[in-house]
PDB file of N, CA and C in Angstrom:
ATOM      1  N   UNK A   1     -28.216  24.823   6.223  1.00  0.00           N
ATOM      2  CA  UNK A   1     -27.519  23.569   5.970  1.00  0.00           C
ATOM      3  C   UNK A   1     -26.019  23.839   5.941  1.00  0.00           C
ATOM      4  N   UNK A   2     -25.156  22.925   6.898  1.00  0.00           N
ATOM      5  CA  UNK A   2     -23.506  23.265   6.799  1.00  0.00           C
ATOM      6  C   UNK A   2     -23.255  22.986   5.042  1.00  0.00           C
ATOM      7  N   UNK A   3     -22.293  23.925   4.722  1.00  0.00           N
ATOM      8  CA  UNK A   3     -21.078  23.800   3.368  1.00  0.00           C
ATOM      9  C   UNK A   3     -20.828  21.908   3.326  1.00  0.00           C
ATOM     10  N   UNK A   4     -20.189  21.885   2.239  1.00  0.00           N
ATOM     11  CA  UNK A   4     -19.881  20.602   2.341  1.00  0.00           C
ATOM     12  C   UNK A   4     -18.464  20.378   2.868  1.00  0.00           C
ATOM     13  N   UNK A   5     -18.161  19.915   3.919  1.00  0.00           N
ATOM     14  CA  UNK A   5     -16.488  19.310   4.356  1.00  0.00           C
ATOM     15  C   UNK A   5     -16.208  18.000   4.486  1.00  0.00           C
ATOM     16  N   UNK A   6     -15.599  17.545   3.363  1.00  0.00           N
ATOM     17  CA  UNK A   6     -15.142  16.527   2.436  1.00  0.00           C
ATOM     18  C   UNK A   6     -14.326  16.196   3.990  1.00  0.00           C
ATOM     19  N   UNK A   7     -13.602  17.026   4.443  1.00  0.00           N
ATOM     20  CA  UNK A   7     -12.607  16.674   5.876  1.00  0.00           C
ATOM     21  C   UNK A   7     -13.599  15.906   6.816  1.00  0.00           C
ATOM     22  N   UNK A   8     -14.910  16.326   7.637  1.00  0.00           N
ATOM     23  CA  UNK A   8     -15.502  15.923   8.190  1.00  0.00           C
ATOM     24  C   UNK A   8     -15.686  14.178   7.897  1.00  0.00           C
ATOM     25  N   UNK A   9     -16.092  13.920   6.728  1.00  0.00           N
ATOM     26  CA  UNK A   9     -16.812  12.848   5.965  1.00  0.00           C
ATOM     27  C   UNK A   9     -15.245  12.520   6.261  1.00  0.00           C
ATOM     28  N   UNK A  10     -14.073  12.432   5.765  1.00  0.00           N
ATOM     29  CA  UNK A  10     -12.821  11.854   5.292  1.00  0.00           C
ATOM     30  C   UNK A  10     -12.831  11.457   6.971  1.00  0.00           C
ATOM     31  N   UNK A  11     -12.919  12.417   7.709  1.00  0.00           N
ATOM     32  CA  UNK A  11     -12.652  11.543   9.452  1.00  0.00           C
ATOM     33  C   UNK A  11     -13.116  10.787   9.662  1.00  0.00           C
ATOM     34  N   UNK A  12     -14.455  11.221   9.501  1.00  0.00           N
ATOM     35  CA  UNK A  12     -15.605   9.478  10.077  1.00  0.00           C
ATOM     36  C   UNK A  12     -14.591   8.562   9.304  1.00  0.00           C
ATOM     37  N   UNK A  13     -15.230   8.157   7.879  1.00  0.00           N
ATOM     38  CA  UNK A  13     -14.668   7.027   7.207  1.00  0.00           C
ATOM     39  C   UNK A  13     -13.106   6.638   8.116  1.00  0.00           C
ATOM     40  N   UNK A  14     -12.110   7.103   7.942  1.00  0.00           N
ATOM     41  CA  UNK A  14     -10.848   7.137   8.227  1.00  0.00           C
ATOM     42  C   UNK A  14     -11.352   6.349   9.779  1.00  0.00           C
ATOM     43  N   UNK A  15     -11.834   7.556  10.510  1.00  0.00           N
ATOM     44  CA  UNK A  15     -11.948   6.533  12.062  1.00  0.00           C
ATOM     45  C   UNK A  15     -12.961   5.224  12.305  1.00  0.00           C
ATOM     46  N   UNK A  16     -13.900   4.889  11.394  1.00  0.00           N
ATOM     47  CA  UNK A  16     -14.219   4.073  11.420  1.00  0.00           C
ATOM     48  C   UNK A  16     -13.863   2.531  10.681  1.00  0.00           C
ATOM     49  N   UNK A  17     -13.056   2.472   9.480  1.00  0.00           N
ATOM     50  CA  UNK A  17     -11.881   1.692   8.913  1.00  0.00           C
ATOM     51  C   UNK A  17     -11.061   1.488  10.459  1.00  0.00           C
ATOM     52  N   UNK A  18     -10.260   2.015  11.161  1.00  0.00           N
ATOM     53  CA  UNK A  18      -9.516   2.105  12.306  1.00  0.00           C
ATOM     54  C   UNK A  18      -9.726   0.802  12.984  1.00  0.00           C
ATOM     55  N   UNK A  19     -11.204   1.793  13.190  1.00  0.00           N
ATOM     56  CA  UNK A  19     -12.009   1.141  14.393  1.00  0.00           C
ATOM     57  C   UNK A  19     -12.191  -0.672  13.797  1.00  0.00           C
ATOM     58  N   UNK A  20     -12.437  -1.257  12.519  1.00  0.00           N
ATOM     59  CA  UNK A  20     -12.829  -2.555  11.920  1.00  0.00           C
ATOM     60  C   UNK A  20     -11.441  -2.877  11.940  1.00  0.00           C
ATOM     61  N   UNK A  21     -10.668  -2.424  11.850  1.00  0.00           N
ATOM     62  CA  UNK A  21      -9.096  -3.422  11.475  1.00  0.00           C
ATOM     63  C   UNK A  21      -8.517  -3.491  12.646  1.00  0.00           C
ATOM     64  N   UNK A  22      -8.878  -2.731  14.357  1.00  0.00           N
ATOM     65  CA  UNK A  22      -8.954  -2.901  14.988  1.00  0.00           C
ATOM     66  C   UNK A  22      -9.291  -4.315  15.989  1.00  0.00           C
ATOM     67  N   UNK A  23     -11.018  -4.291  15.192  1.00  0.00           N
ATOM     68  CA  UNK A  23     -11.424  -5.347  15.787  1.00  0.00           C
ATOM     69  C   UNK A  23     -11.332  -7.002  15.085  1.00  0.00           C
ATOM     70  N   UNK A  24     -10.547  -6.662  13.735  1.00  0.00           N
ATOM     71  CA  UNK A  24     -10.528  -7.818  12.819  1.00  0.00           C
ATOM     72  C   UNK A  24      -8.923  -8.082  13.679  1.00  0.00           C
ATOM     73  N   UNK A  25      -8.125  -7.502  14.133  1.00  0.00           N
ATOM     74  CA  UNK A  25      -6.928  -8.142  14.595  1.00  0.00           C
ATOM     75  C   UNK A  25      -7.229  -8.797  16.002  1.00  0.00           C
ATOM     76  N   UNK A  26      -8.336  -7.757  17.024  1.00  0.00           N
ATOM     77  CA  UNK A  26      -8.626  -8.911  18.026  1.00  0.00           C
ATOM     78  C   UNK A  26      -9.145  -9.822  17.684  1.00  0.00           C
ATOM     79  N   UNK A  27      -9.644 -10.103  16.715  1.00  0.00           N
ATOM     80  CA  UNK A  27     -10.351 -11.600  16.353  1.00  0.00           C
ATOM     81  C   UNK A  27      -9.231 -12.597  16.476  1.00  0.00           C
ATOM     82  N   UNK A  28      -7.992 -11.824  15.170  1.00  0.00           N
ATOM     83  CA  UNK A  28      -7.071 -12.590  14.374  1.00  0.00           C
ATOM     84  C   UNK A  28      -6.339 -12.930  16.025  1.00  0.00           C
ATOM     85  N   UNK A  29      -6.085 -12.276  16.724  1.00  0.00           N
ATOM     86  CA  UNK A  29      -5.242 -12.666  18.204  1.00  0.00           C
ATOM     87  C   UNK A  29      -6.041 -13.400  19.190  1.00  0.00           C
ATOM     88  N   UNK A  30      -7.346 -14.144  18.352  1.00  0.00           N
ATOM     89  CA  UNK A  30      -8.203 -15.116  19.465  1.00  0.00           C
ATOM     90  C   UNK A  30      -8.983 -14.012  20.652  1.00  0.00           C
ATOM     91  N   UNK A  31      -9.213 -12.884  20.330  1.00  0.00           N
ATOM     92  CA  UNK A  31     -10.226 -11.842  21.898  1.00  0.00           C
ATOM     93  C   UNK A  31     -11.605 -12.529  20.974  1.00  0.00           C
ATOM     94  N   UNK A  32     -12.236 -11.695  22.237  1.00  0.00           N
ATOM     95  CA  UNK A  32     -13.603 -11.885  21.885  1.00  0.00           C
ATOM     96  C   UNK A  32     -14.161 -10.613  20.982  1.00  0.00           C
ATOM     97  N   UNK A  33     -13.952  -9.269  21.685  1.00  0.00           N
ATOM     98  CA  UNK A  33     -13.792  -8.288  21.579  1.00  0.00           C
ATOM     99  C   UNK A  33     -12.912  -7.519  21.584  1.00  0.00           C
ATOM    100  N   UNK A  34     -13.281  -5.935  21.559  1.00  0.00           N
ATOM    101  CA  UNK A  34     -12.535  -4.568  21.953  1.00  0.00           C
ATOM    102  C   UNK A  34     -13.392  -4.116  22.718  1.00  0.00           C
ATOM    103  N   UNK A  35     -12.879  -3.693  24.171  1.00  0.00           N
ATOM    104  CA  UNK A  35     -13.685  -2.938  25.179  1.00  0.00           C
ATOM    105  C   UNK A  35     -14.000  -0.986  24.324  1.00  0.00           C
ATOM    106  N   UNK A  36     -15.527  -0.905  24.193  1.00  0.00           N
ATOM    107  CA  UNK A  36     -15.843   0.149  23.407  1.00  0.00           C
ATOM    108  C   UNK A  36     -14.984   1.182  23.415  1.00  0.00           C
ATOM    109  N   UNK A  37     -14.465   1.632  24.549  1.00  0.00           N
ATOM    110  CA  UNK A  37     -14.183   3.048  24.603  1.00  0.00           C
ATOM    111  C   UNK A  37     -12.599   2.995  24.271  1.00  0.00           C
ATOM    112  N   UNK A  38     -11.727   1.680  24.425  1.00  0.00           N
ATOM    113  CA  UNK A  38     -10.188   1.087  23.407  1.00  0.00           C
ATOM    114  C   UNK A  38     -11.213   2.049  22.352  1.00  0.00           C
ATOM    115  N   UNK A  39     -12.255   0.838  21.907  1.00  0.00           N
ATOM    116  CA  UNK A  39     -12.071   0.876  20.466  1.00  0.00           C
ATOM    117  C   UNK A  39     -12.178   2.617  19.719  1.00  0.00           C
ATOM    118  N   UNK A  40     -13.165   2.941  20.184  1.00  0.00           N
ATOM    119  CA  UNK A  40     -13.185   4.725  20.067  1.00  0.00           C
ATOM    120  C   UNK A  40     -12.290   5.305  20.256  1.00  0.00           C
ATOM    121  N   UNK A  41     -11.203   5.760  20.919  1.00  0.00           N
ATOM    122  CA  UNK A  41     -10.020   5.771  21.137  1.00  0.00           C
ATOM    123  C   UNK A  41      -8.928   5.574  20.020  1.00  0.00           C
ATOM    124  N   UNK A  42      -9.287   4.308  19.614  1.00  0.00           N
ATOM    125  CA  UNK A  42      -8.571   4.087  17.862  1.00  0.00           C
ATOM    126  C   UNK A  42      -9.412   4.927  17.277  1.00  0.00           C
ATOM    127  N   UNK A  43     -10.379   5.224  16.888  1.00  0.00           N
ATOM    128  CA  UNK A  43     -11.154   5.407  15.559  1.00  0.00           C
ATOM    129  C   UNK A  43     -10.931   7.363  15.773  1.00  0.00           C
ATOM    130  N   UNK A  44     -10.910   7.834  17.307  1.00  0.00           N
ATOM    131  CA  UNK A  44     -11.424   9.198  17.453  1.00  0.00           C
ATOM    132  C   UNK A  44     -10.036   9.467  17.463  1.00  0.00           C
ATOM    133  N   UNK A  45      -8.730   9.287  17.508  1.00  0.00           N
ATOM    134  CA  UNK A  45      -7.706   9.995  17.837  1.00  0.00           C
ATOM    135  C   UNK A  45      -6.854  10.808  16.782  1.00  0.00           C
ATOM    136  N   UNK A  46      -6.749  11.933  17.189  1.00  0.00           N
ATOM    137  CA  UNK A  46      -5.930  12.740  16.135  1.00  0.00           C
ATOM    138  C   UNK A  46      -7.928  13.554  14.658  1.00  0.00           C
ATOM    139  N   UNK A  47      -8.832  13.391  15.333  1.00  0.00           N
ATOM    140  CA  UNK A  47      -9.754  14.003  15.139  1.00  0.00           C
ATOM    141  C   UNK A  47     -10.582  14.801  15.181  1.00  0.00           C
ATOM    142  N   UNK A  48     -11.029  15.989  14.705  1.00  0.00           N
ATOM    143  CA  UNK A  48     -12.238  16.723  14.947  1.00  0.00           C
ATOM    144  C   UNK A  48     -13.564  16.343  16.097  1.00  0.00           C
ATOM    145  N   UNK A  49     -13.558  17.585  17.233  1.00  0.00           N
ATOM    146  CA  UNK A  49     -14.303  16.773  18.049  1.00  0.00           C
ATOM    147  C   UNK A  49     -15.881  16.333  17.290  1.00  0.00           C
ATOM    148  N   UNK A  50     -15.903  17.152  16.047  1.00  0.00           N
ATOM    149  CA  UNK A  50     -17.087  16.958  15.569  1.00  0.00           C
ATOM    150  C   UNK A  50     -17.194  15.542  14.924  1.00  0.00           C
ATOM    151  N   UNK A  51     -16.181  14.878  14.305  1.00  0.00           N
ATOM    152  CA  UNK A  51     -15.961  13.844  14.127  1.00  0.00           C
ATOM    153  C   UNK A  51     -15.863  13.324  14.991  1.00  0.00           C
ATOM    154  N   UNK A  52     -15.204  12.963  15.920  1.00  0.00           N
ATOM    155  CA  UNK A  52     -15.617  12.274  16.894  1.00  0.00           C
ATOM    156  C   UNK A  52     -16.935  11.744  17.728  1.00  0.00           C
ATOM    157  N   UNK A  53     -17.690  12.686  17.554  1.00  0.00           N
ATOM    158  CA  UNK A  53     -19.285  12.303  17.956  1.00  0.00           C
ATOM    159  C   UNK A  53     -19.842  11.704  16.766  1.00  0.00           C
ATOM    160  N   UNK A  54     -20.318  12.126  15.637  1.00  0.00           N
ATOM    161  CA  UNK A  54     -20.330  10.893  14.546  1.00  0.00           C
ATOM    162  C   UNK A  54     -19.581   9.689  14.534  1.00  0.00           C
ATOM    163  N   UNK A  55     -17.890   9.389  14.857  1.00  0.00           N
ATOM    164  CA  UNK A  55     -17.645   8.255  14.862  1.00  0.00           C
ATOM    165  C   UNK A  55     -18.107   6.983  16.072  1.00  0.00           C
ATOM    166  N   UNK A  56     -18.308   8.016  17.392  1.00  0.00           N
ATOM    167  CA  UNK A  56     -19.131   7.647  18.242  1.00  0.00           C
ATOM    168  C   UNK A  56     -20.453   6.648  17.737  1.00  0.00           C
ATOM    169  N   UNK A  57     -21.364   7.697  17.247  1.00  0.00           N
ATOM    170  CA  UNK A  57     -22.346   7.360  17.359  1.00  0.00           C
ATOM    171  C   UNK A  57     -22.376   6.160  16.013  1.00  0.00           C
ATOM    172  N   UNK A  58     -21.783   6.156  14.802  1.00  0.00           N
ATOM    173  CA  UNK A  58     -21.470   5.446  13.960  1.00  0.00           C
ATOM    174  C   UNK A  58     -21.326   3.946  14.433  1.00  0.00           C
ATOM    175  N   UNK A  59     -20.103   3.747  15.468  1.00  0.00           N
ATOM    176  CA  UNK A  59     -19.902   3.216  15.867  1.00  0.00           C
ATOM    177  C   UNK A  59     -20.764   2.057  16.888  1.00  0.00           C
ATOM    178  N   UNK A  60     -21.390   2.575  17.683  1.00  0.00           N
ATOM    179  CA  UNK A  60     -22.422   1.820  18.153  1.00  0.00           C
ATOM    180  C   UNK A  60     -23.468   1.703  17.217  1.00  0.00           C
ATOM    181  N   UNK A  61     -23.881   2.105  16.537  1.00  0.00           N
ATOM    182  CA  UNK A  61     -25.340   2.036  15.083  1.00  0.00           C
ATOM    183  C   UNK A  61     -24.702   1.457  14.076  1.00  0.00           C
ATOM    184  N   UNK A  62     -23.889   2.018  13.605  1.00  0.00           N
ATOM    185  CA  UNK A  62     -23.102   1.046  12.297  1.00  0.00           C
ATOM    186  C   UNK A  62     -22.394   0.153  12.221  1.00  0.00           C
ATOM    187  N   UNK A  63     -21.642   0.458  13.132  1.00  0.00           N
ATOM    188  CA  UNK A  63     -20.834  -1.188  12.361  1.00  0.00           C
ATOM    189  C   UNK A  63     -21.396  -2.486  12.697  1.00  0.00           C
ATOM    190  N   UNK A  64     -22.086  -2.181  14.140  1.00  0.00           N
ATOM    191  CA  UNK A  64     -22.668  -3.659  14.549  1.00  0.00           C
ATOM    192  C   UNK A  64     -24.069  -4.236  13.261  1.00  0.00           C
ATOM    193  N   UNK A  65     -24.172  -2.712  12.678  1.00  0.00           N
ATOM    194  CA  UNK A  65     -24.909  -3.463  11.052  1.00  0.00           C
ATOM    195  C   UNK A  65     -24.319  -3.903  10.147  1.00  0.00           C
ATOM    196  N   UNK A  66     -23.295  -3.788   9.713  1.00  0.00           N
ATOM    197  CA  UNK A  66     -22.264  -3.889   8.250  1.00  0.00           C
ATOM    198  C   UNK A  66     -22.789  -5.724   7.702  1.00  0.00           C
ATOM    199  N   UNK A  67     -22.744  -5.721   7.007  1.00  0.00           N
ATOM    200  CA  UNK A  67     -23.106  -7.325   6.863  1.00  0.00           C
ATOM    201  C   UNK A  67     -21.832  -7.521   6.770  1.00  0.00           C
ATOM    202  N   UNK A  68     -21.098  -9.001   6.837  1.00  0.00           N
ATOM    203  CA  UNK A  68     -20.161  -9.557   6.338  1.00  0.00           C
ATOM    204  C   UNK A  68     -19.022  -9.330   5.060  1.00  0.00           C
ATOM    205  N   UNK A  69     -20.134  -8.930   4.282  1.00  0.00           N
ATOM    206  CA  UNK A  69     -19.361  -8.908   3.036  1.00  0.00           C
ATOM    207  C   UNK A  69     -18.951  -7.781   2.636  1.00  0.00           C
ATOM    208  N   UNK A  70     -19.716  -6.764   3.484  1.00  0.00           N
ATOM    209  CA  UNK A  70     -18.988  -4.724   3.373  1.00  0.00           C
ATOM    210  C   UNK A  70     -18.142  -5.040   3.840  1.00  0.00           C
ATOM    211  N   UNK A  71     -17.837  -5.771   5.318  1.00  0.00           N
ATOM    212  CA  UNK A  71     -16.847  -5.741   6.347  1.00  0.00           C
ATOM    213  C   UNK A  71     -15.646  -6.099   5.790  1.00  0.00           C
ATOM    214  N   UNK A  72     -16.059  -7.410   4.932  1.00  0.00           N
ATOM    215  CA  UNK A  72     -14.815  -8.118   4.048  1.00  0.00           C
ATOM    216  C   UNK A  72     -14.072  -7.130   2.900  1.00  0.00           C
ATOM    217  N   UNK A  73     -15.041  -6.419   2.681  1.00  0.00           N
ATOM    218  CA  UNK A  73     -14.667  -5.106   1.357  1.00  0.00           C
ATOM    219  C   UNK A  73     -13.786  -4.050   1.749  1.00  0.00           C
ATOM    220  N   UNK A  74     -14.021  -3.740   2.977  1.00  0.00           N
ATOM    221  CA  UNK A  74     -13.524  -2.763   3.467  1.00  0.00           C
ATOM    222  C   UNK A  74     -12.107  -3.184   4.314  1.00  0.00           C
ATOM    223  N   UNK A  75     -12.149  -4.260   5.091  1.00  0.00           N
ATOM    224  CA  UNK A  75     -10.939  -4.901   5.204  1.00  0.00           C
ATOM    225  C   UNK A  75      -9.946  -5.061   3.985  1.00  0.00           C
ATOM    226  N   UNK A  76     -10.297  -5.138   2.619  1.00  0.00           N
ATOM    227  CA  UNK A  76      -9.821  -5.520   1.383  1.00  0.00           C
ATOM    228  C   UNK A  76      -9.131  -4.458   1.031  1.00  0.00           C
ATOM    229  N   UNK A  77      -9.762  -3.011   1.703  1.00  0.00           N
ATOM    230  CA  UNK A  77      -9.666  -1.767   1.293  1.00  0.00           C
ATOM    231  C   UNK A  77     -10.921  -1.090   0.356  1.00  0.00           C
ATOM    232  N   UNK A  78     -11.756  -1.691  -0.278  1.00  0.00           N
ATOM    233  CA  UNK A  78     -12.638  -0.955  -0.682  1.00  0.00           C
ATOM    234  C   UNK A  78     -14.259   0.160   0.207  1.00  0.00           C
ATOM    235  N   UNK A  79     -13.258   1.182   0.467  1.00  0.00           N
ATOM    236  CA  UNK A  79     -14.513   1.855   1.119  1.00  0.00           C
ATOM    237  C   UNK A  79     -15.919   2.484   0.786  1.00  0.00           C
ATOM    238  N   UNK A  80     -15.662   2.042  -0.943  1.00  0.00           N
ATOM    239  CA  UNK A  80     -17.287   2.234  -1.385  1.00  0.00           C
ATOM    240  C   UNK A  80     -18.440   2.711  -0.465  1.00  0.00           C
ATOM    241  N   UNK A  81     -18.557   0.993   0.181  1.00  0.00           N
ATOM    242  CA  UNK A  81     -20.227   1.308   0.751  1.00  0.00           C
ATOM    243  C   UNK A  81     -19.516   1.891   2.333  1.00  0.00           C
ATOM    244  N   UNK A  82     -19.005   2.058   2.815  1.00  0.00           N
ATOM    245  CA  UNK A  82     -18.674   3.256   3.813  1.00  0.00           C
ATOM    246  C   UNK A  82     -18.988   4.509   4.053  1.00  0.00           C
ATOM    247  N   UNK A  83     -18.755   4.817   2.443  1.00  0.00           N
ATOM    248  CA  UNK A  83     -18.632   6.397   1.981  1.00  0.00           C
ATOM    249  C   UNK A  83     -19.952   6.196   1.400  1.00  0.00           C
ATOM    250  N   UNK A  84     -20.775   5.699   0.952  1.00  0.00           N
ATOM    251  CA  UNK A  84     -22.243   5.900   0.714  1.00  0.00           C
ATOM    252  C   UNK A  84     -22.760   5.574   2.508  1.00  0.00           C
ATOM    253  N   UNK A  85     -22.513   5.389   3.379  1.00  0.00           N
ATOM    254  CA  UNK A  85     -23.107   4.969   4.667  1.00  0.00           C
ATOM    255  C   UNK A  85     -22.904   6.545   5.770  1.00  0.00           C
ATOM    256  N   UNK A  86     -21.639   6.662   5.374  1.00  0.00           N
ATOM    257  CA  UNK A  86     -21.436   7.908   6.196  1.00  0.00           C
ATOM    258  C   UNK A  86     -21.797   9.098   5.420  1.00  0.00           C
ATOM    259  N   UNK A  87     -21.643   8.858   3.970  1.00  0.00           N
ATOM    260  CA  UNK A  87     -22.520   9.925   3.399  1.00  0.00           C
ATOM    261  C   UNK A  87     -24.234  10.360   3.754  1.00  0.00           C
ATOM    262  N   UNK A  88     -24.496   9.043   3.663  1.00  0.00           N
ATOM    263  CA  UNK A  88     -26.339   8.825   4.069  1.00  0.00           C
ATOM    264  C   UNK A  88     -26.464   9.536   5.863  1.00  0.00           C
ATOM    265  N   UNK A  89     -25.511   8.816   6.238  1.00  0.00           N
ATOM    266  CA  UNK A  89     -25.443   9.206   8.031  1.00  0.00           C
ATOM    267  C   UNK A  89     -25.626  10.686   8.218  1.00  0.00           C
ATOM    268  N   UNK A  90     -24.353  11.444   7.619  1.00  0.00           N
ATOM    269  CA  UNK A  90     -24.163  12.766   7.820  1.00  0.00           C
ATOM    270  C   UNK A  90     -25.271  13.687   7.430  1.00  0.00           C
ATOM    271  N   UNK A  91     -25.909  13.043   6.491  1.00  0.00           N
ATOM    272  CA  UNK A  91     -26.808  13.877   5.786  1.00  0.00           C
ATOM    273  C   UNK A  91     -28.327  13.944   6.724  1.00  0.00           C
ATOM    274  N   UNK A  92     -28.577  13.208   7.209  1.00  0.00           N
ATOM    275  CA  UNK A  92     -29.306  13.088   8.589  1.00  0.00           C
ATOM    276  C   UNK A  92     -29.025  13.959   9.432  1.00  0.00           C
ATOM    277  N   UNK A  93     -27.978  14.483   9.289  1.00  0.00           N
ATOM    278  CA  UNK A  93     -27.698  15.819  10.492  1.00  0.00           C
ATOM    279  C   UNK A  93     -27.303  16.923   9.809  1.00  0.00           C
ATOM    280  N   UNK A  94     -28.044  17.386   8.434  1.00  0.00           N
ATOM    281  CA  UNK A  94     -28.079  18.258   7.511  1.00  0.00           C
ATOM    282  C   UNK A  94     -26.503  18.897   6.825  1.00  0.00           C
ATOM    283  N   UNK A  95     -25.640  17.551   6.859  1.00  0.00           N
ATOM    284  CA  UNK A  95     -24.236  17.807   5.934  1.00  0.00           C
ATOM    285  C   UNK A  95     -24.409  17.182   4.530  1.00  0.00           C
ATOM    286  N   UNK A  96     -23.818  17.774   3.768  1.00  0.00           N
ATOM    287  CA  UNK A  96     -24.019  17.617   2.251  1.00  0.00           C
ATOM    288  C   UNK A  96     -23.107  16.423   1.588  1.00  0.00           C
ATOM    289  N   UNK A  97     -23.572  15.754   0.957  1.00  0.00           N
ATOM    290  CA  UNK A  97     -22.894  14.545   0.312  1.00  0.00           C
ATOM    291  C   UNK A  97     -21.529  14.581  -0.128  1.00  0.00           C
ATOM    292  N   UNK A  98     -20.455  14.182  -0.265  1.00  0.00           N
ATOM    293  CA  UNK A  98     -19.384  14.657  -0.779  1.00  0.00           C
ATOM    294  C   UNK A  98     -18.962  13.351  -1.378  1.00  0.00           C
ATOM    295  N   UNK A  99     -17.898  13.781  -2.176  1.00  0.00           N
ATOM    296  CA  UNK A  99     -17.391  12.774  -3.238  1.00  0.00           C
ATOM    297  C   UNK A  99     -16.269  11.985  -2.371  1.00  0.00           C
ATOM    298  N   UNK A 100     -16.391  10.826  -2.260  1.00  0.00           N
ATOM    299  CA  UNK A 100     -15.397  10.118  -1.744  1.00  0.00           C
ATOM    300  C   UNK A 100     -13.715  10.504  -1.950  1.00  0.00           C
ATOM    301  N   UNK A 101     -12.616  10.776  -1.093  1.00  0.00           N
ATOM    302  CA  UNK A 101     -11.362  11.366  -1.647  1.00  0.00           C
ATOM    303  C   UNK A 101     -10.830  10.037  -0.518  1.00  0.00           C
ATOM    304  N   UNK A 102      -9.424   9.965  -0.759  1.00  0.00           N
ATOM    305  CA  UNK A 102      -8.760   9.292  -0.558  1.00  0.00           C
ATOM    306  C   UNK A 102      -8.379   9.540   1.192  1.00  0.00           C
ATOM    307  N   UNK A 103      -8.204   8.522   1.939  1.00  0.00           N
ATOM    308  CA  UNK A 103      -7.497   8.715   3.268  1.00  0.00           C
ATOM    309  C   UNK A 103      -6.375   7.877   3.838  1.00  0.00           C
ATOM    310  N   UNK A 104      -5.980   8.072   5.210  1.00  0.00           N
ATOM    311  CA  UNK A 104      -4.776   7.524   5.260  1.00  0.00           C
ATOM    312  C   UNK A 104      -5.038   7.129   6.565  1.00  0.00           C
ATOM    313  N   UNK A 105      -4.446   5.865   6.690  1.00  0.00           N
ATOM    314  CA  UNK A 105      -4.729   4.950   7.539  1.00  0.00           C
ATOM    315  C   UNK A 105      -3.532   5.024   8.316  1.00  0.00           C
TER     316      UNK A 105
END
């Protein structure tokens, strides 16, 4: 089982926040969308390629689940259920839970 890297977990989260405030401004500018690979592009840049394939795959599996009201939370700034989502995620590919730490947008 990998060590725990709080960094790993801090990327996803970090690139996937990106990736939602991303697509909450094409809303706010009247698009329909973000063409996927824009949007990956925001979420993967300046990242671990290992992060990057989790935010990948996150990305098509997760966010199109988020209900409304995570989405609204996390737009708000609260990444709570994020960091329990990518915690749960990672751990599926035998990485260890880590304590939520702060990131920068």
């Amino acid at each position: 089982m990998p060590s725990a890297q709080p960094n790993l977990h801090r990327e996803v989260v970090t690139g996937i926040v990106q990736m939602i405030r991303v697509l909450r401004q094409a809303r706010r500018d009247g698009k329909s969308g973000v063409p996927f690979d824009e949007l990956l592009a925001v979420g993967s840049e300046g990242k671990s390629s290992e992060a990057q394939i989790f935010i990948c795959e996150f990305a098509k599996d997760g966010i199109p689940s988020l209900r409304q009201e995570v989405l609204r939370r996390i737009l708000d700034g609260d990444y709570t259920d994020l960091w329990r989502s990518a915690n749960h995620y990672l751990a599926g590919f035998g990485h260890p839970r880590v304590e939520p730490v702060p990131i920068e947008l």
